[in-house]
PDB file of N, CA and C in Angstrom:
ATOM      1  N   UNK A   1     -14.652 110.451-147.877  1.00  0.00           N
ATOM      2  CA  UNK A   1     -14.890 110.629-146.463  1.00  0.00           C
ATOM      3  C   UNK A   1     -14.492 112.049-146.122  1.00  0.00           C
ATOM      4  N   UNK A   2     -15.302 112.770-145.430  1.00  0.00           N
ATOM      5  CA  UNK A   2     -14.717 114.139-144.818  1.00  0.00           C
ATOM      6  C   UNK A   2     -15.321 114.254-143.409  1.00  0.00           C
ATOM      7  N   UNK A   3     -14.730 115.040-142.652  1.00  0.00           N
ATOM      8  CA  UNK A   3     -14.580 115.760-141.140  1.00  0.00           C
ATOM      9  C   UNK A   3     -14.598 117.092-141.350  1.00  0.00           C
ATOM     10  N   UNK A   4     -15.627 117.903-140.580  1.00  0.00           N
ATOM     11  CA  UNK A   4     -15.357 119.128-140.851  1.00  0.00           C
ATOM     12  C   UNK A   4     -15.147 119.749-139.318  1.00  0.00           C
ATOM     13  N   UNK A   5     -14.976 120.356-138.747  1.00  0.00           N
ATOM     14  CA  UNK A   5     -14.382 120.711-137.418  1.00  0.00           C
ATOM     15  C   UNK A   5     -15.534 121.839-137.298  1.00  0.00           C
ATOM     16  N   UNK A   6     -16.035 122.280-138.013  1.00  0.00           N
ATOM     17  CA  UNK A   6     -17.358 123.419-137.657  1.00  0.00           C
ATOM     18  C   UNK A   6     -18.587 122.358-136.607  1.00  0.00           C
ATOM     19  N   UNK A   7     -19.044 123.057-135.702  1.00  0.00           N
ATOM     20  CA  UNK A   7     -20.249 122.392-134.846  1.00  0.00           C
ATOM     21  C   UNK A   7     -19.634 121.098-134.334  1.00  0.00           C
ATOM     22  N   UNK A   8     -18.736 120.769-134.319  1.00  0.00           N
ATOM     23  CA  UNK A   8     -18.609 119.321-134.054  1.00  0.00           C
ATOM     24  C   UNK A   8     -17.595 119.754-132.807  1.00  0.00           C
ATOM     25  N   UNK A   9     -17.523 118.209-131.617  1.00  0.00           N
ATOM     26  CA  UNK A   9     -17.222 118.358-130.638  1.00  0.00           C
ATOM     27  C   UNK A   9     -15.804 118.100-130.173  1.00  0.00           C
ATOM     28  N   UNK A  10     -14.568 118.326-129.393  1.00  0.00           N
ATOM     29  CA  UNK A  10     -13.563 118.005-129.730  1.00  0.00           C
ATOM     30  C   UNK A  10     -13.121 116.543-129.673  1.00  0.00           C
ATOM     31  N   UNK A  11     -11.934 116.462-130.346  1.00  0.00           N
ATOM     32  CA  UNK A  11     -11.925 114.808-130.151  1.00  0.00           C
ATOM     33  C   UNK A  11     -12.982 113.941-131.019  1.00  0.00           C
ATOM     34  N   UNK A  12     -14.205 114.573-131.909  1.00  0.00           N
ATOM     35  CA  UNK A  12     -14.681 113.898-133.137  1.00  0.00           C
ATOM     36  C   UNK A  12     -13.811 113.469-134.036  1.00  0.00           C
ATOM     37  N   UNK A  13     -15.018 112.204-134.663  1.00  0.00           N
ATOM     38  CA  UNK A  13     -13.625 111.329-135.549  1.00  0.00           C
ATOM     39  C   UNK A  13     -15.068 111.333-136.416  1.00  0.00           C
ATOM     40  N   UNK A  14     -14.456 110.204-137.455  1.00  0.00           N
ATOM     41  CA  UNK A  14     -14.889 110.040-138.941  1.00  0.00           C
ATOM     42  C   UNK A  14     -13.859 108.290-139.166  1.00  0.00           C
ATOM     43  N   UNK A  15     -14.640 107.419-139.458  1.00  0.00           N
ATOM     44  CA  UNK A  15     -13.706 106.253-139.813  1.00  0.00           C
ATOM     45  C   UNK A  15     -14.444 105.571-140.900  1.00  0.00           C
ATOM     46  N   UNK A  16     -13.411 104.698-141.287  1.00  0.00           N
ATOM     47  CA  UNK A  16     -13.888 103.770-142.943  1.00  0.00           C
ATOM     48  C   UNK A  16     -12.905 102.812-142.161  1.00  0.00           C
ATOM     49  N   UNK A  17     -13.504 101.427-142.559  1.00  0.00           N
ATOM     50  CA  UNK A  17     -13.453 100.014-142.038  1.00  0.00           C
ATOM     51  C   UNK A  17     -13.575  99.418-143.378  1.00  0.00           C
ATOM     52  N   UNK A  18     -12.915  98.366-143.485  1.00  0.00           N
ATOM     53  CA  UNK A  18     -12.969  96.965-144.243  1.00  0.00           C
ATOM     54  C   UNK A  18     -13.377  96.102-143.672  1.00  0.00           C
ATOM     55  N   UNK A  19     -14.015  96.043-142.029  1.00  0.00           N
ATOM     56  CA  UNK A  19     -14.259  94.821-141.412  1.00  0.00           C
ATOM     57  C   UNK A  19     -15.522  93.828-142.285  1.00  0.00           C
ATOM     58  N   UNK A  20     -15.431  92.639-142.520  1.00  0.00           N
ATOM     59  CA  UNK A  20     -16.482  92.175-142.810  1.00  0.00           C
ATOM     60  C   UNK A  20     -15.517  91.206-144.226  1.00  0.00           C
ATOM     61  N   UNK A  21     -14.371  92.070-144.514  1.00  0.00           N
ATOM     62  CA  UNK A  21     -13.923  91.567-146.110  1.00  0.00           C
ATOM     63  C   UNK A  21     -13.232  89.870-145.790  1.00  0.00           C
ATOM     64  N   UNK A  22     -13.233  89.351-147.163  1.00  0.00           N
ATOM     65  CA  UNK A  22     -12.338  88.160-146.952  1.00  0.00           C
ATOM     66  C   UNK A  22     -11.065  88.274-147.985  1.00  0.00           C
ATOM     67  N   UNK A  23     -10.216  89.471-147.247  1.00  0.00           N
ATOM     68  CA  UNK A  23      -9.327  89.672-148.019  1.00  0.00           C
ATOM     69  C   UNK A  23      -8.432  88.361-148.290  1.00  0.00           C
ATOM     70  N   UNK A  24      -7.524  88.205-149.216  1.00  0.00           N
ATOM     71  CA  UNK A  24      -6.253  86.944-148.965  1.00  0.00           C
ATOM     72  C   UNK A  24      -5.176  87.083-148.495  1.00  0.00           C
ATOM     73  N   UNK A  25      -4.337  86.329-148.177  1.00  0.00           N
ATOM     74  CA  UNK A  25      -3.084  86.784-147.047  1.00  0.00           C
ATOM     75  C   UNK A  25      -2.135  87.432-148.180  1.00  0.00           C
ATOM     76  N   UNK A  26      -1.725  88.502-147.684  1.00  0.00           N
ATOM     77  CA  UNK A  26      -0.154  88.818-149.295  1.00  0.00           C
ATOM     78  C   UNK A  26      -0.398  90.012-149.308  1.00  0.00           C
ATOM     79  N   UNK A  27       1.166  90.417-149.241  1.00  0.00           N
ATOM     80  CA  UNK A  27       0.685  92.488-149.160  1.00  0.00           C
ATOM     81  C   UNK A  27       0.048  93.002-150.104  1.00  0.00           C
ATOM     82  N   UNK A  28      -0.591  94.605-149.417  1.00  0.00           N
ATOM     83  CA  UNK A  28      -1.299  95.102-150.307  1.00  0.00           C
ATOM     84  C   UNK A  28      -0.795  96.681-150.446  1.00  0.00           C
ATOM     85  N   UNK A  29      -1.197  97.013-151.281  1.00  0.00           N
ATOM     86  CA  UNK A  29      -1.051  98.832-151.197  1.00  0.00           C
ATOM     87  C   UNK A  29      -2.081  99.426-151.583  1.00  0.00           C
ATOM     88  N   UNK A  30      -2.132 100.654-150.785  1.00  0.00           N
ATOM     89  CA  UNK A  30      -3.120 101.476-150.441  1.00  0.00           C
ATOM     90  C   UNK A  30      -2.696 102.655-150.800  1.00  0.00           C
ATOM     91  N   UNK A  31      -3.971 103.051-151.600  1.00  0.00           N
ATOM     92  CA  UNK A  31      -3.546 104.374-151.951  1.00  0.00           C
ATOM     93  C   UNK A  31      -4.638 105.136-152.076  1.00  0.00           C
ATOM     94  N   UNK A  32      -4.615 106.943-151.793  1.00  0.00           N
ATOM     95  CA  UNK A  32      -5.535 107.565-151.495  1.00  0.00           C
ATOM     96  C   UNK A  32      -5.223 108.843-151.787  1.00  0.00           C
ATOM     97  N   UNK A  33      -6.080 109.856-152.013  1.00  0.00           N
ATOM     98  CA  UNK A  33      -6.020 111.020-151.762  1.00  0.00           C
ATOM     99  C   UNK A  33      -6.836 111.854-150.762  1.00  0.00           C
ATOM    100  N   UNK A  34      -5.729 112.981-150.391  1.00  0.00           N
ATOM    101  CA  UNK A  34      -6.302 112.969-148.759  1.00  0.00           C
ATOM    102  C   UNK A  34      -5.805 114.802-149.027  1.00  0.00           C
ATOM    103  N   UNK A  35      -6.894 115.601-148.421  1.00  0.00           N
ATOM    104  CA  UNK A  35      -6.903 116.627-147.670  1.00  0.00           C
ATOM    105  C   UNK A  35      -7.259 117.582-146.646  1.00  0.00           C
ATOM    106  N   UNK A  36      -5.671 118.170-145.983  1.00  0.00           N
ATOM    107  CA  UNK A  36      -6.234 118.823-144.648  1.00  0.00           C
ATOM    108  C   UNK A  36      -5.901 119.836-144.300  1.00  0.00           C
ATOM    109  N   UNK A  37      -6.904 120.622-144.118  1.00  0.00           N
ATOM    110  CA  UNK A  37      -6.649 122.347-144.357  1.00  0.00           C
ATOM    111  C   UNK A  37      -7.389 122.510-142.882  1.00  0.00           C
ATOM    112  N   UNK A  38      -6.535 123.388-142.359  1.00  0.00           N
ATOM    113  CA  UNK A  38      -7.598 124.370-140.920  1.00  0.00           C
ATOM    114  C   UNK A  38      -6.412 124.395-140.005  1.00  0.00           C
ATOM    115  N   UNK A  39      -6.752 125.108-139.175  1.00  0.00           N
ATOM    116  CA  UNK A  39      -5.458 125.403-137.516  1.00  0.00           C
ATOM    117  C   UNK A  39      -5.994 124.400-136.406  1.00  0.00           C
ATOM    118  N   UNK A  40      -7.474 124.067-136.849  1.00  0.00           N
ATOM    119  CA  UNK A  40      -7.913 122.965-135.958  1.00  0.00           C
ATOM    120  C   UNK A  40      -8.012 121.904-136.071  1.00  0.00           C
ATOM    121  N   UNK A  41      -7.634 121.067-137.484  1.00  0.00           N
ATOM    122  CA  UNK A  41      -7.530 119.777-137.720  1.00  0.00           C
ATOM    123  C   UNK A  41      -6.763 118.969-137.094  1.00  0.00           C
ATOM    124  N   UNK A  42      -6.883 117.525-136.846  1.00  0.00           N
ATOM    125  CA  UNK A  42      -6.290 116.658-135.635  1.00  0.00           C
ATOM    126  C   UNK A  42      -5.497 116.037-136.613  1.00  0.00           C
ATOM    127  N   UNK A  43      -5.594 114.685-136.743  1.00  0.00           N
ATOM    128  CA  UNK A  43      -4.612 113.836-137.393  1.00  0.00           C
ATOM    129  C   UNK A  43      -5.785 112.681-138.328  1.00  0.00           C
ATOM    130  N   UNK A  44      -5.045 112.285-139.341  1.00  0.00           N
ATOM    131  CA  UNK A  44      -5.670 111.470-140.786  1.00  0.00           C
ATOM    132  C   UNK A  44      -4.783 110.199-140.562  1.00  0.00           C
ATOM    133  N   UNK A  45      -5.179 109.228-139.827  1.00  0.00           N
ATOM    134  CA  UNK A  45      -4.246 107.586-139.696  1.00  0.00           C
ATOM    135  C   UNK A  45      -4.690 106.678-140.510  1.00  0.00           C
ATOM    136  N   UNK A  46      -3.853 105.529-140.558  1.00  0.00           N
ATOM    137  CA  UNK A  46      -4.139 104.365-140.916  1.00  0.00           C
ATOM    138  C   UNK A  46      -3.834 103.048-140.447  1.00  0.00           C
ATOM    139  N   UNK A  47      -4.763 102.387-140.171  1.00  0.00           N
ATOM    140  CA  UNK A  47      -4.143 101.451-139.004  1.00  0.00           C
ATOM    141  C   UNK A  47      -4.450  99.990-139.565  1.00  0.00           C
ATOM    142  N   UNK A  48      -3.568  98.512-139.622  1.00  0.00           N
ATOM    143  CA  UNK A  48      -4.335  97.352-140.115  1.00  0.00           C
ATOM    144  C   UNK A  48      -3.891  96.224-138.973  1.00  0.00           C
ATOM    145  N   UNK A  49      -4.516  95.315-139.674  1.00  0.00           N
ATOM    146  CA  UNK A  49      -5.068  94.640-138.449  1.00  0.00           C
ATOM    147  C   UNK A  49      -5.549  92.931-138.641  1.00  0.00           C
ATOM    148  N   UNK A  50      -5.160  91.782-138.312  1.00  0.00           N
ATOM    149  CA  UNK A  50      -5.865  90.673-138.413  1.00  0.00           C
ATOM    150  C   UNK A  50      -7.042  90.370-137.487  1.00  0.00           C
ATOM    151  N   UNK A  51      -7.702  89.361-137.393  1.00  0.00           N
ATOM    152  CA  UNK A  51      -8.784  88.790-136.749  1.00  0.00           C
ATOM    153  C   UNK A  51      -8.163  88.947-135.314  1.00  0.00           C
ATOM    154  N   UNK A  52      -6.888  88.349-135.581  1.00  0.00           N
ATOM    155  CA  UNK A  52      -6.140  87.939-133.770  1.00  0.00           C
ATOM    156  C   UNK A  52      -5.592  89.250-133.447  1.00  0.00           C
ATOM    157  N   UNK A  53      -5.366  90.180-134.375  1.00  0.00           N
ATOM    158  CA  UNK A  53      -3.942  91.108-133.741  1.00  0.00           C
ATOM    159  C   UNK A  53      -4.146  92.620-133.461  1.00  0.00           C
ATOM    160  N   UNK A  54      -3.522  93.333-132.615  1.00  0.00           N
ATOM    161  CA  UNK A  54      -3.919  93.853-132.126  1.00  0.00           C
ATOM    162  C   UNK A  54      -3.702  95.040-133.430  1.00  0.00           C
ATOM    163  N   UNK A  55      -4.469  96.436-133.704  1.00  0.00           N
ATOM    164  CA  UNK A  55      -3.998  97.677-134.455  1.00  0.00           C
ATOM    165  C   UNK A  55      -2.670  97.711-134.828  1.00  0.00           C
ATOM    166  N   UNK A  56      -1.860  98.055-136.166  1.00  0.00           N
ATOM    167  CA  UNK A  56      -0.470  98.842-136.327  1.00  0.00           C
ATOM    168  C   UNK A  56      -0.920  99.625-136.743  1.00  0.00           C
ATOM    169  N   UNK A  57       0.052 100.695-136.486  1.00  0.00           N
ATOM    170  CA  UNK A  57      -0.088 101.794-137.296  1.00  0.00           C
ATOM    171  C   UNK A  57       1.029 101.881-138.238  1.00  0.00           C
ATOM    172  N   UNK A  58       0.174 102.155-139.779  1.00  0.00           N
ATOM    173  CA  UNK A  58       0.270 101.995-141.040  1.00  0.00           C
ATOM    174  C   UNK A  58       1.295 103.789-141.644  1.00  0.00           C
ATOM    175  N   UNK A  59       0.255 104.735-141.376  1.00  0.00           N
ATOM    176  CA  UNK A  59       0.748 105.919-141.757  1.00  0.00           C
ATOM    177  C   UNK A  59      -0.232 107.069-141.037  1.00  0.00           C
ATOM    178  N   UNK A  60       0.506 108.342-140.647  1.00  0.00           N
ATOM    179  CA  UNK A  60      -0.194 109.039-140.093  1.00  0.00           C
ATOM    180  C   UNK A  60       0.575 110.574-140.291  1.00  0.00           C
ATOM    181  N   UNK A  61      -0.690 111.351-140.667  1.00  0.00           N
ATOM    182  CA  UNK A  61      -0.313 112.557-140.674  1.00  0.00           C
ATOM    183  C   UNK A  61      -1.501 113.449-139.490  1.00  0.00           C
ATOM    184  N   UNK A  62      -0.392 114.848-139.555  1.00  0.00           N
ATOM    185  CA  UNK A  62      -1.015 115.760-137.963  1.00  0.00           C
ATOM    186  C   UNK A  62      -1.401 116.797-138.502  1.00  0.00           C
ATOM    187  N   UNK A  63      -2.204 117.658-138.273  1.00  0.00           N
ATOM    188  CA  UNK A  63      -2.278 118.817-138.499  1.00  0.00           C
ATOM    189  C   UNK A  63      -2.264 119.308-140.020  1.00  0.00           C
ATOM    190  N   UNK A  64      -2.409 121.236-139.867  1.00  0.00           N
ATOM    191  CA  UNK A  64      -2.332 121.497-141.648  1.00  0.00           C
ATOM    192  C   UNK A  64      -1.146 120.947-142.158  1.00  0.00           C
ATOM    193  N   UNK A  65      -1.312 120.934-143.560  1.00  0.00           N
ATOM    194  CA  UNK A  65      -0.308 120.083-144.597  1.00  0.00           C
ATOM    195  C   UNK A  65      -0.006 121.701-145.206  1.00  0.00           C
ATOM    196  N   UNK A  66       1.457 121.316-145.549  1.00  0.00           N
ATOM    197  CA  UNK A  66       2.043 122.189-146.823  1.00  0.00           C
ATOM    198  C   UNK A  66       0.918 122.404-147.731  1.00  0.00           C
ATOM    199  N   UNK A  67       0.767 123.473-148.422  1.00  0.00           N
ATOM    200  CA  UNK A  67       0.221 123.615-149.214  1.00  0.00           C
ATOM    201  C   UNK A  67      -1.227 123.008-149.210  1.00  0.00           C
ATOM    202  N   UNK A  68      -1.727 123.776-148.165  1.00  0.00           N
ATOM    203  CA  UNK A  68      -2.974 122.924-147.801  1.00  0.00           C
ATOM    204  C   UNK A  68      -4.256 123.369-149.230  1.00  0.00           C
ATOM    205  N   UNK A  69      -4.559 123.833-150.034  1.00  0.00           N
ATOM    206  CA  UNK A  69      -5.368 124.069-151.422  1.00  0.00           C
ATOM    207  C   UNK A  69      -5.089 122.759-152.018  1.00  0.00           C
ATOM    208  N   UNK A  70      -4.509 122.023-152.034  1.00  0.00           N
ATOM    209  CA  UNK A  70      -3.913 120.933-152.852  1.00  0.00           C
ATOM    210  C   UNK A  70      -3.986 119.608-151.943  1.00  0.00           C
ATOM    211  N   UNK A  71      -4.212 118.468-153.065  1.00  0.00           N
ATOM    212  CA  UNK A  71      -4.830 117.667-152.468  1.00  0.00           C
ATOM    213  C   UNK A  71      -3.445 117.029-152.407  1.00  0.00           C
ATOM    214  N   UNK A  72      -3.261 115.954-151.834  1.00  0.00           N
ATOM    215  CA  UNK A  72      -2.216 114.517-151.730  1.00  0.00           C
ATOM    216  C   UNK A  72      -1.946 113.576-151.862  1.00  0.00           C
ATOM    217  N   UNK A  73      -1.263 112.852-152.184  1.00  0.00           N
ATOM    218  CA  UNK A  73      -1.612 111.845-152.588  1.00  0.00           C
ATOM    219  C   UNK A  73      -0.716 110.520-151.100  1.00  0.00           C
ATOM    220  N   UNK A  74      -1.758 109.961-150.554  1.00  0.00           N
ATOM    221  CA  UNK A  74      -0.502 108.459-149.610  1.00  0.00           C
ATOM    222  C   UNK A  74      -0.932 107.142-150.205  1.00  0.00           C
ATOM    223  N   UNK A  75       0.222 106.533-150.271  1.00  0.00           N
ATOM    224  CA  UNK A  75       1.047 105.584-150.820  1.00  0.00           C
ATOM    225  C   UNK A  75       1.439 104.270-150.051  1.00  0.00           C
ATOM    226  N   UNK A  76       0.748 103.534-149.363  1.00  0.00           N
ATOM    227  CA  UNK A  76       0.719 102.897-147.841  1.00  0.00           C
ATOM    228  C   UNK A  76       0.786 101.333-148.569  1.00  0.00           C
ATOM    229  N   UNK A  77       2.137 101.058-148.190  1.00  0.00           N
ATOM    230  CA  UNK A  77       2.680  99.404-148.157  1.00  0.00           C
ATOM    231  C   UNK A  77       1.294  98.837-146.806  1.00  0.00           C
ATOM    232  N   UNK A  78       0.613  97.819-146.867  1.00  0.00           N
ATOM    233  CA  UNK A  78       0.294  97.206-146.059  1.00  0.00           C
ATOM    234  C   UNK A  78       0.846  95.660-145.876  1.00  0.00           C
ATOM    235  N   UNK A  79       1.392  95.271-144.894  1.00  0.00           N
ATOM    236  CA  UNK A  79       1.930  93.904-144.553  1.00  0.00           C
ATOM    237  C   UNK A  79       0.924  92.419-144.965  1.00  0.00           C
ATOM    238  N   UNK A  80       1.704  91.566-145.130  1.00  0.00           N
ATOM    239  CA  UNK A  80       0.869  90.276-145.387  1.00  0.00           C
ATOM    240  C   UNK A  80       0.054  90.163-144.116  1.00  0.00           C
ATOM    241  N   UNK A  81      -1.300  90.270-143.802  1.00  0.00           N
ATOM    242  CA  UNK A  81      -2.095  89.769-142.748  1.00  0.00           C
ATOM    243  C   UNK A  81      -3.013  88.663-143.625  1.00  0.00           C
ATOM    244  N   UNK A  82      -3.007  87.517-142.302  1.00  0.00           N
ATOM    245  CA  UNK A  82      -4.865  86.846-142.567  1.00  0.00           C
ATOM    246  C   UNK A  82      -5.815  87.501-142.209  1.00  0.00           C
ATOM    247  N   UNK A  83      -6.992  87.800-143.286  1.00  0.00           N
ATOM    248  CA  UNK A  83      -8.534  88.186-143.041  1.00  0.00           C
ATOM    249  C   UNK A  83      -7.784  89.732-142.757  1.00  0.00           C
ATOM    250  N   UNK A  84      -7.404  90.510-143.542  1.00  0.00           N
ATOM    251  CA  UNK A  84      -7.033  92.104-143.221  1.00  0.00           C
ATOM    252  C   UNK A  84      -8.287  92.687-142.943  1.00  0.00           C
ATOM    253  N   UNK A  85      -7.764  93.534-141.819  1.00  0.00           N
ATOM    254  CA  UNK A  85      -9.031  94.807-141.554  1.00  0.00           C
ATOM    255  C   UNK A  85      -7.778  96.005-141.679  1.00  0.00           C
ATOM    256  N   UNK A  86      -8.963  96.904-142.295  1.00  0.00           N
ATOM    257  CA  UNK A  86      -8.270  98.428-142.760  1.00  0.00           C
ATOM    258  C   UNK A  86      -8.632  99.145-141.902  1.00  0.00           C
ATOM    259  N   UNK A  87      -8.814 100.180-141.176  1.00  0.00           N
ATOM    260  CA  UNK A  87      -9.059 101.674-140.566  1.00  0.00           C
ATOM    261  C   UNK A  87      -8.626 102.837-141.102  1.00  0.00           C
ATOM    262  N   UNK A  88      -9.172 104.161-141.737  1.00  0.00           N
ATOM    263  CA  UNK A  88      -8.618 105.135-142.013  1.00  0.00           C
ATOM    264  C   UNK A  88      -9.358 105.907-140.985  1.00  0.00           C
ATOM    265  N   UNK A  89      -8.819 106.957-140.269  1.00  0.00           N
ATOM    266  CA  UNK A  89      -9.622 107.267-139.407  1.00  0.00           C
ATOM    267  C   UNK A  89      -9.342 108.976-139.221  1.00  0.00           C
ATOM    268  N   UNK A  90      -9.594 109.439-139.265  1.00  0.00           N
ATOM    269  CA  UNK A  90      -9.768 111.347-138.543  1.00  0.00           C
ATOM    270  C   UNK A  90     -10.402 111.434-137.871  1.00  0.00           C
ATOM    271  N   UNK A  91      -9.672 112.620-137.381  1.00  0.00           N
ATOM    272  CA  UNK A  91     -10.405 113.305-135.550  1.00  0.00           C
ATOM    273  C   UNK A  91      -9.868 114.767-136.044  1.00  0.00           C
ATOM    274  N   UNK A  92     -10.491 115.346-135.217  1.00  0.00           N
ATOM    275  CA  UNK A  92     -10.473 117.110-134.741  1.00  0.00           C
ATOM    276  C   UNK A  92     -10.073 117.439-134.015  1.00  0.00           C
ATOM    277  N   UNK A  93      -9.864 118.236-133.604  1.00  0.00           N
ATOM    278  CA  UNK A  93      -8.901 118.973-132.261  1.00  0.00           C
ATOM    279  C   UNK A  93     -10.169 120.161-131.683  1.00  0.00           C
ATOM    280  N   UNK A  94      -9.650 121.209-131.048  1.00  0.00           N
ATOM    281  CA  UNK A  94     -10.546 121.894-130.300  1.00  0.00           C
ATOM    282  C   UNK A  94     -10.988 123.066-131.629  1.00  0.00           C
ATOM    283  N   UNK A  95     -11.715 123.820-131.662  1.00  0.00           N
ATOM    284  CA  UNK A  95     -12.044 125.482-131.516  1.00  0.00           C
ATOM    285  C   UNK A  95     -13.148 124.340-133.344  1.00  0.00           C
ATOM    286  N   UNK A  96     -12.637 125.352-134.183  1.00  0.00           N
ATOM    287  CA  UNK A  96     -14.058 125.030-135.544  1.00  0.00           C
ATOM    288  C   UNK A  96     -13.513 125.776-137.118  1.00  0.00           C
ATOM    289  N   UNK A  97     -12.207 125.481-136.674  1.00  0.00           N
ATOM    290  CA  UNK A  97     -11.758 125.791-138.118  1.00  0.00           C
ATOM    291  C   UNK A  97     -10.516 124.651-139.013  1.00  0.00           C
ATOM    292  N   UNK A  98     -11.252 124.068-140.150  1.00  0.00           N
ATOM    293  CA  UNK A  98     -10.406 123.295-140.973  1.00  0.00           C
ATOM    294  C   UNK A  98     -11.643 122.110-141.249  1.00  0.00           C
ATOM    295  N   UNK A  99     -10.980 121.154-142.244  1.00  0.00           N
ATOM    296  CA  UNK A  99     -11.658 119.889-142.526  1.00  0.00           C
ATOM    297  C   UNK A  99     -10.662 119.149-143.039  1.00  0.00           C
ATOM    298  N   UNK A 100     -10.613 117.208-143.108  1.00  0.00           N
ATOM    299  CA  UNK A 100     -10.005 116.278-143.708  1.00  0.00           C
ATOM    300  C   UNK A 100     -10.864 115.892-144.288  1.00  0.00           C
ATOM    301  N   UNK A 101     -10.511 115.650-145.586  1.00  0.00           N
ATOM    302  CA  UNK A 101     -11.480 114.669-146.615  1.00  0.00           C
ATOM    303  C   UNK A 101     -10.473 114.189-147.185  1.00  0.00           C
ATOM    304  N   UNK A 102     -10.842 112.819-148.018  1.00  0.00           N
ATOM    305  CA  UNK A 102     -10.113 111.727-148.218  1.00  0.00           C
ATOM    306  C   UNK A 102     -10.746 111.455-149.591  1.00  0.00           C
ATOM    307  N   UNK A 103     -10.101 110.505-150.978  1.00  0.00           N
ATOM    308  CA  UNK A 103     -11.050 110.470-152.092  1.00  0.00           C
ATOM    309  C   UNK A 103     -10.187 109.674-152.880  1.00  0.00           C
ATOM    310  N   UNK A 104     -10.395 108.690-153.703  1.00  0.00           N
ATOM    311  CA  UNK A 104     -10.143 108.040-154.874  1.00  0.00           C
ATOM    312  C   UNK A 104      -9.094 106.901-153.561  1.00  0.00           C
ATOM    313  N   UNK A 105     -10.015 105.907-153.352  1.00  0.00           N
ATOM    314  CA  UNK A 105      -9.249 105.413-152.235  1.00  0.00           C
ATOM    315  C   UNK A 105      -8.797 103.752-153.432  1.00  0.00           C
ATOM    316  N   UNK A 106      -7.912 103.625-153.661  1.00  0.00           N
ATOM    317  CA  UNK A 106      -7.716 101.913-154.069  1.00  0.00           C
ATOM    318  C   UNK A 106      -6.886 101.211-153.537  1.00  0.00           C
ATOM    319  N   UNK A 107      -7.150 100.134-153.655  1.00  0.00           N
ATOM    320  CA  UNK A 107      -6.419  98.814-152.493  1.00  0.00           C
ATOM    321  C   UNK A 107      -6.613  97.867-153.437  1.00  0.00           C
ATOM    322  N   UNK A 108      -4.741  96.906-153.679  1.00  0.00           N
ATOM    323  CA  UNK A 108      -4.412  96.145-155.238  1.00  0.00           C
ATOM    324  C   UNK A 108      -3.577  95.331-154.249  1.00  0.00           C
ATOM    325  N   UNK A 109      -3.467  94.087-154.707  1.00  0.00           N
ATOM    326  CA  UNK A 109      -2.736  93.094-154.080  1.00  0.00           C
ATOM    327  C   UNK A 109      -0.924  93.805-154.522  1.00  0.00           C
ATOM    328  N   UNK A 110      -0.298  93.242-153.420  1.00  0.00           N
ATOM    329  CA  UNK A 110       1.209  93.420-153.632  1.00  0.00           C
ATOM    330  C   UNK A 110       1.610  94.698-153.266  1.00  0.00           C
ATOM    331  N   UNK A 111       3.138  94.776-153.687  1.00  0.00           N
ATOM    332  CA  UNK A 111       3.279  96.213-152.824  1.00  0.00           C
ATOM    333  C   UNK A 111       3.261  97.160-153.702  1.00  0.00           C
ATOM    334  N   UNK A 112       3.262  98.372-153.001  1.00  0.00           N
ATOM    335  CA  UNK A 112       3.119  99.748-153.378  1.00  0.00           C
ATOM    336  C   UNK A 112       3.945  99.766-154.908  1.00  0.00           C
ATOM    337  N   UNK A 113       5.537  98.852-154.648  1.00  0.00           N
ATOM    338  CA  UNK A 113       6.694  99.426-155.979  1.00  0.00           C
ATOM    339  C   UNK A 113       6.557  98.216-156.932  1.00  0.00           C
ATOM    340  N   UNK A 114       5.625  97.119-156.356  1.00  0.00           N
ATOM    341  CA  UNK A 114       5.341  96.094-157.437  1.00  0.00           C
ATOM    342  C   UNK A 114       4.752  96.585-158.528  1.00  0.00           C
ATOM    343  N   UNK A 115       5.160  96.202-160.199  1.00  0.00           N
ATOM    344  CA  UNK A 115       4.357  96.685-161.343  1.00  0.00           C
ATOM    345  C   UNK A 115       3.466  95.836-161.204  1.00  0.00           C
ATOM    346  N   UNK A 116       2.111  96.242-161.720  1.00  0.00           N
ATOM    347  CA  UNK A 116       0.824  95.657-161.753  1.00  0.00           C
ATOM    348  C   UNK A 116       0.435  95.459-163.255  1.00  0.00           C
TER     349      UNK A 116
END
């Protein structure tokens, strides 16, 4: 997934959904690589969610990253929900310089420090 902040309007987003899955109830971890380079980039979230409940927020980063040439890696415990919905979502901020892109996304039952 990427956002690029060139031509685009402020307050543009970019999202990836799981809606539709029949995940099973029992934590999961999420893991991804994610980068965000520019003075105009907004914020890269993650938000989950059951059928009934309203958004949490999962993990969220703002703006340029340290060492923005280099990609990252997040590491996201998700809670036991029924029927999980995922959101990863980016937005932009004002003016047309920077981009978030996101890549090698996997999602494994249990948590993040469970051996698999």
């Amino acid at each position: 997934m990427f956002i690029e902040t060139t031509g685009n309007f402020d307050g543009s987003w970019a999202i990836l959904n799981t809606d539709g899955t029949n995940f099973e109830a029992c934590p999961w971890c999420l893991s991804f690589q994610y980068h965000m380079n520019g003075p105009d980039i907004g914020t890269l979230s993650v938000v989950a969610r059951n059928t009934t409940s309203s958004l949490s927020s999962m993990w969220t980063k703002t703006g340029q990253q340290p060492n923005p040439d280099s990609w990252k890696t997040a590491t996201i415990d998700i809670p036991q929900y029924s029927n999980l919905h995922i959101t990863i979502k980016a937005t932009r901020e004002a003016d047309d310089q920077g981009d978030i892109a996101i890549d090698n996304i996997n999602l494994k039952s249990g948590t993040c420090t469970c051996k698999y």
